[in-house]
N, C-alpha and C. Protein backbone atom coordinates (compact mmCIF):
# COMPACT_ATOMS: atom_id res chain seq x y z
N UNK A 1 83.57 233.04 18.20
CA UNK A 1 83.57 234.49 18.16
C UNK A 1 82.15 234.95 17.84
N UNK A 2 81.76 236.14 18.28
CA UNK A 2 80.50 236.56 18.11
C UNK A 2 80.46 237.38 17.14
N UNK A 3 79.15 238.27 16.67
CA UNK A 3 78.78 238.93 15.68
C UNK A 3 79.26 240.63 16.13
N UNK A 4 80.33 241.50 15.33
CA UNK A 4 80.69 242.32 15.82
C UNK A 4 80.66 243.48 14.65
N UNK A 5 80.84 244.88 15.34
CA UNK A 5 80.70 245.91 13.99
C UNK A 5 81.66 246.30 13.44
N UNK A 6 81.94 246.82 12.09
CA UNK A 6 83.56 247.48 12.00
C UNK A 6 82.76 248.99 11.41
N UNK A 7 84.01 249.82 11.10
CA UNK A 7 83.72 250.88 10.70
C UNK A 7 85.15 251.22 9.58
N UNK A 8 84.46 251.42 8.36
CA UNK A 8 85.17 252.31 6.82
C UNK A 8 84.71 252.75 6.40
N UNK A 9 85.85 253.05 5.60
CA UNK A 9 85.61 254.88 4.70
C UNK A 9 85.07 254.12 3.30
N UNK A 10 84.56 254.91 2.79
CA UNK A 10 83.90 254.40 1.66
C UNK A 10 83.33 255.32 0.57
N UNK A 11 83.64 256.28 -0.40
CA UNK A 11 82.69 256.78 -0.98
C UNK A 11 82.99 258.21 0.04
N UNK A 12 84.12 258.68 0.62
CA UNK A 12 83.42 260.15 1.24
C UNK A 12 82.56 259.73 2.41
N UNK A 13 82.65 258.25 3.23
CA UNK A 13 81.24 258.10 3.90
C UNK A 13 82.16 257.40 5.01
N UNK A 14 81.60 257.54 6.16
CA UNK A 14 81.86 256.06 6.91
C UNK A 14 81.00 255.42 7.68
N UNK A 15 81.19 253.98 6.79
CA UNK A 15 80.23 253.02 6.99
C UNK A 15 80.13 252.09 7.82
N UNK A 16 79.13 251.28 8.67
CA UNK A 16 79.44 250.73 9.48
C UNK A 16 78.61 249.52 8.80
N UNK A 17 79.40 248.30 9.41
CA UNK A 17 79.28 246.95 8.77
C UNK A 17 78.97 245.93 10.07
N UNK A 18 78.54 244.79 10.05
CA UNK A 18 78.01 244.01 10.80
C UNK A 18 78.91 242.83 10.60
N UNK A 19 80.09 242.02 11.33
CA UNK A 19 80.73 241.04 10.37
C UNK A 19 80.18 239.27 11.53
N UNK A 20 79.67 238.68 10.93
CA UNK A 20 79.15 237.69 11.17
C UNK A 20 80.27 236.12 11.06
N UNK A 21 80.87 236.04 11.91
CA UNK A 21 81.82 234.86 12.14
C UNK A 21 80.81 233.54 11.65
N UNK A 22 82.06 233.06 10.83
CA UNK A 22 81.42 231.50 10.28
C UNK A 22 82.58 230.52 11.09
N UNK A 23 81.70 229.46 10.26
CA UNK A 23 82.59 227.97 10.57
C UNK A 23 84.10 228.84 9.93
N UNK A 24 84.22 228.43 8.54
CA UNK A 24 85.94 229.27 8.01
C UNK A 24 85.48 230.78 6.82
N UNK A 25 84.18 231.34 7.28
CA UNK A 25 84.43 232.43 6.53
C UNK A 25 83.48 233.84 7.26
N UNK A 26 84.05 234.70 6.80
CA UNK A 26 82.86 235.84 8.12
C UNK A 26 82.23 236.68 6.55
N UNK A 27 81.03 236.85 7.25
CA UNK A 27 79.66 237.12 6.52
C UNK A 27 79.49 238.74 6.60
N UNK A 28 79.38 239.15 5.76
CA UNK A 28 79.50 240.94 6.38
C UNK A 28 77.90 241.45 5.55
N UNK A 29 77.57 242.07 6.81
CA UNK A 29 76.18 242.45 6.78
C UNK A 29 75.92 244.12 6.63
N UNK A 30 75.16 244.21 5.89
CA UNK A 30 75.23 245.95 5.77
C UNK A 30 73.65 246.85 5.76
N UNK A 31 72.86 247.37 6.53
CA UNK A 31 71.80 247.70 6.30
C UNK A 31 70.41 246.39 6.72
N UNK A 32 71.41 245.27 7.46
CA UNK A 32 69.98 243.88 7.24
C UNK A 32 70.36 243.20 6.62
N UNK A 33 71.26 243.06 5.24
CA UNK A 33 71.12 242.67 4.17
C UNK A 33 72.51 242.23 4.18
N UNK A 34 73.00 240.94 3.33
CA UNK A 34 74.25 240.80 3.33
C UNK A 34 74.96 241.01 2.36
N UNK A 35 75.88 241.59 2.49
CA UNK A 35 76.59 242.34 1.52
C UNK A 35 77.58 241.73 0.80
N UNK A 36 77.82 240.31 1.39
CA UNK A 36 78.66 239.17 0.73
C UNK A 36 79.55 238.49 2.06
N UNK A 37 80.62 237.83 1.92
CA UNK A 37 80.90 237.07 2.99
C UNK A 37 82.72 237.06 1.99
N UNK A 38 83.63 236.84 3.19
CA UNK A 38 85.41 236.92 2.38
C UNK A 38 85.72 235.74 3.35
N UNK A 39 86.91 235.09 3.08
CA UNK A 39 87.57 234.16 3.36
C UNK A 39 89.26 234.17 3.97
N UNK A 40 89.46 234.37 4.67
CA UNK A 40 91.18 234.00 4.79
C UNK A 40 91.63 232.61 4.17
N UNK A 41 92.69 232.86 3.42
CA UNK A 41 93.29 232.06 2.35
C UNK A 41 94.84 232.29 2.48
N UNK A 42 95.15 231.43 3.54
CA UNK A 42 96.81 232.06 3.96
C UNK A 42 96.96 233.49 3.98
N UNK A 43 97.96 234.27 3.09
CA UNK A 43 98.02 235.53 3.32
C UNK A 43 96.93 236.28 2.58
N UNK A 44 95.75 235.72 2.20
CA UNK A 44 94.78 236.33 0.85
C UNK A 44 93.93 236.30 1.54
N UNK A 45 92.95 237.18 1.13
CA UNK A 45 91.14 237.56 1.70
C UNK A 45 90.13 237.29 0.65
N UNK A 46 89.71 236.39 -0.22
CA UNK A 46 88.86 236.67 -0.97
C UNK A 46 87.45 236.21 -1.11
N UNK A 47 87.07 236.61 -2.02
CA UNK A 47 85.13 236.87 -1.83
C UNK A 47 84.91 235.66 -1.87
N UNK A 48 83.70 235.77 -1.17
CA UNK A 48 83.15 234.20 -1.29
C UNK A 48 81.77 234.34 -2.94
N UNK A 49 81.56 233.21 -3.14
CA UNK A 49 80.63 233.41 -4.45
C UNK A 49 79.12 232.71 -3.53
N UNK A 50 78.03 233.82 -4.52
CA UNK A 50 76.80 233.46 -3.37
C UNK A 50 76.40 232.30 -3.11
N UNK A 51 76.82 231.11 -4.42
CA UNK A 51 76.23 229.82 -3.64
C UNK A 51 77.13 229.14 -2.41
N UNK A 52 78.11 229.76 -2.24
CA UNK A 52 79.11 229.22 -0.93
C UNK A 52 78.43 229.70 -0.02
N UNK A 53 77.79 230.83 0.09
CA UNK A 53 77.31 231.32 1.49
C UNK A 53 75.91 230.79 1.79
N UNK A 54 76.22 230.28 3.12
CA UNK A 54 74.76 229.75 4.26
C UNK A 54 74.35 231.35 5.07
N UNK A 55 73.34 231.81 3.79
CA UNK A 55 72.50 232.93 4.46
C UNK A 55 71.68 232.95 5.64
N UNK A 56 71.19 231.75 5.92
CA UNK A 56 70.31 231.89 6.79
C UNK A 56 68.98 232.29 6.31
N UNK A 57 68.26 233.06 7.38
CA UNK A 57 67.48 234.15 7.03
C UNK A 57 67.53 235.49 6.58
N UNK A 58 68.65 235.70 6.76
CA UNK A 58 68.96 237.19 5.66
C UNK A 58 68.52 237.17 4.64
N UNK A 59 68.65 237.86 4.13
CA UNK A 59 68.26 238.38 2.66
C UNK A 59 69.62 239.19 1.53
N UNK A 60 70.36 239.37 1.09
CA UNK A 60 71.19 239.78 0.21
C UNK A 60 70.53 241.72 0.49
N UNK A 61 71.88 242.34 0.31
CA UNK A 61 71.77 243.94 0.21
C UNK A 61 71.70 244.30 -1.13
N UNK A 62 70.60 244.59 -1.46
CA UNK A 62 70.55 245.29 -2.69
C UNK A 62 71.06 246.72 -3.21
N UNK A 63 72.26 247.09 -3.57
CA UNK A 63 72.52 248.70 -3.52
C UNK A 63 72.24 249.13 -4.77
N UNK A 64 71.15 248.67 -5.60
CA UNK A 64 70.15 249.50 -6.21
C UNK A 64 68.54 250.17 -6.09
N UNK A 65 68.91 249.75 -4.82
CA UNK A 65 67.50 250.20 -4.36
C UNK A 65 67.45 251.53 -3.67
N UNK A 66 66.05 252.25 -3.54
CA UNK A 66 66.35 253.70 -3.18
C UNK A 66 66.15 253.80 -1.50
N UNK A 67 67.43 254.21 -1.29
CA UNK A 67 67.58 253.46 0.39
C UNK A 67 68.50 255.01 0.95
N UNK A 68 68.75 255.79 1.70
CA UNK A 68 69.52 256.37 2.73
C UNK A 68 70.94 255.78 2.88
N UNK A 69 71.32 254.51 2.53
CA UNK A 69 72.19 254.19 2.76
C UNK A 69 73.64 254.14 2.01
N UNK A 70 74.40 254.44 2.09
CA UNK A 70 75.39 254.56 1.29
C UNK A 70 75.68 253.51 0.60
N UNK A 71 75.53 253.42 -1.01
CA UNK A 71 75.47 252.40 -1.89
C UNK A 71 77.33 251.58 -1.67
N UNK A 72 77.55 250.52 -1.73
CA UNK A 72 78.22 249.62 -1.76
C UNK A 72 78.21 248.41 -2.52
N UNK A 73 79.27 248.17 -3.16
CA UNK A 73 79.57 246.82 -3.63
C UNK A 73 81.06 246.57 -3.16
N UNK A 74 81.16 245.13 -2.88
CA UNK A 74 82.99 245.12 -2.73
C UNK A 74 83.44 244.84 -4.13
N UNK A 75 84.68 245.07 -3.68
CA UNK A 75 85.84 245.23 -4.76
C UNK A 75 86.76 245.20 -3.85
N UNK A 76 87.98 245.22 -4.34
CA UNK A 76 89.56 244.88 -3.88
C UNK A 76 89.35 245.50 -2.56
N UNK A 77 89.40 247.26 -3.00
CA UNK A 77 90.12 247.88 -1.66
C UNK A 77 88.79 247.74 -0.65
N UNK A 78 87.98 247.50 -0.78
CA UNK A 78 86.82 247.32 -0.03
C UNK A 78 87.05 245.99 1.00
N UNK A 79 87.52 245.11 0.27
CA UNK A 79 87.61 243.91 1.11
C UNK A 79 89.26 244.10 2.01
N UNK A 80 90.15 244.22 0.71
CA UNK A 80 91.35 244.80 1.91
C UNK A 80 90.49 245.65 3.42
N UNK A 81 90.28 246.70 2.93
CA UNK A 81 89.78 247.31 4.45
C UNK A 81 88.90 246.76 5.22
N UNK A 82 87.90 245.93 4.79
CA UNK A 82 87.02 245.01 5.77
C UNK A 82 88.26 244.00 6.59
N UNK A 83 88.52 243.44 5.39
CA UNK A 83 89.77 242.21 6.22
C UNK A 83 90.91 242.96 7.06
N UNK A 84 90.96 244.22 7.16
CA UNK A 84 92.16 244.77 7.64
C UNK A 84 91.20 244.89 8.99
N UNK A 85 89.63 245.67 9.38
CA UNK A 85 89.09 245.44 10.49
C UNK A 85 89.07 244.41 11.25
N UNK A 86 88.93 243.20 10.26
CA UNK A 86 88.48 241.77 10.91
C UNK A 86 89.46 241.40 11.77
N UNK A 87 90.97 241.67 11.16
CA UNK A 87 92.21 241.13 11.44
C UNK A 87 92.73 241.99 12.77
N UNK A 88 92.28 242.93 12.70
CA UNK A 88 92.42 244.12 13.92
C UNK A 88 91.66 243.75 15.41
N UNK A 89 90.30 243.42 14.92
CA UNK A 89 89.39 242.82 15.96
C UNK A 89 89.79 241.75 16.46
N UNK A 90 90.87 240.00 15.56
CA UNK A 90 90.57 239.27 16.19
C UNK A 90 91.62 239.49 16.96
N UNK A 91 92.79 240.09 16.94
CA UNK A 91 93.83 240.01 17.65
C UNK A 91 93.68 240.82 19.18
């Protein structure tokens, strides 16, 4: 599968995300920067921790920095709705 975009609500905002297919986990990119990477786990979605993820050349999204972009961190409903795109796209 290739590298594809999703789009959520977030904050009053809607954001568009970059989700980057792995070997067993997809990488979600936000601004350049990666914003972390989630896992399917039978019926569960959860975060991956940064030393699991093969960045590449990316660089990590910093949402303390003074940027235009709508600040983000995941959390629950954040990843529910990413994984609810992902799951939408692959079908």
């Amino acid at each position: 599968m290739t590298a594809f975009n999703i789009r959520f609500e977030h904050a009053g905002n809607t954001v568009t995300l970059t989700i980057i297919p792995k070997d067993d986990y997809y990488l979600i990119v936000y601004f350049g920067g990666i914003l972390g990477a989630i896992r399917n786990r039978d019926t569960d979605w959860v975060i991956l921790k940064k030393e699991d993820i093969n960045h590449g050349e990316l660089s990590y999204y910093d949402h303390t920095t003074e940027s235009a972009a709508t600040k983000i961190t995941l959390g629950t409903a954040e990843i529910n709705q990413i994984a609810g795109e992902i799951e939408n796209h692959s079908h």
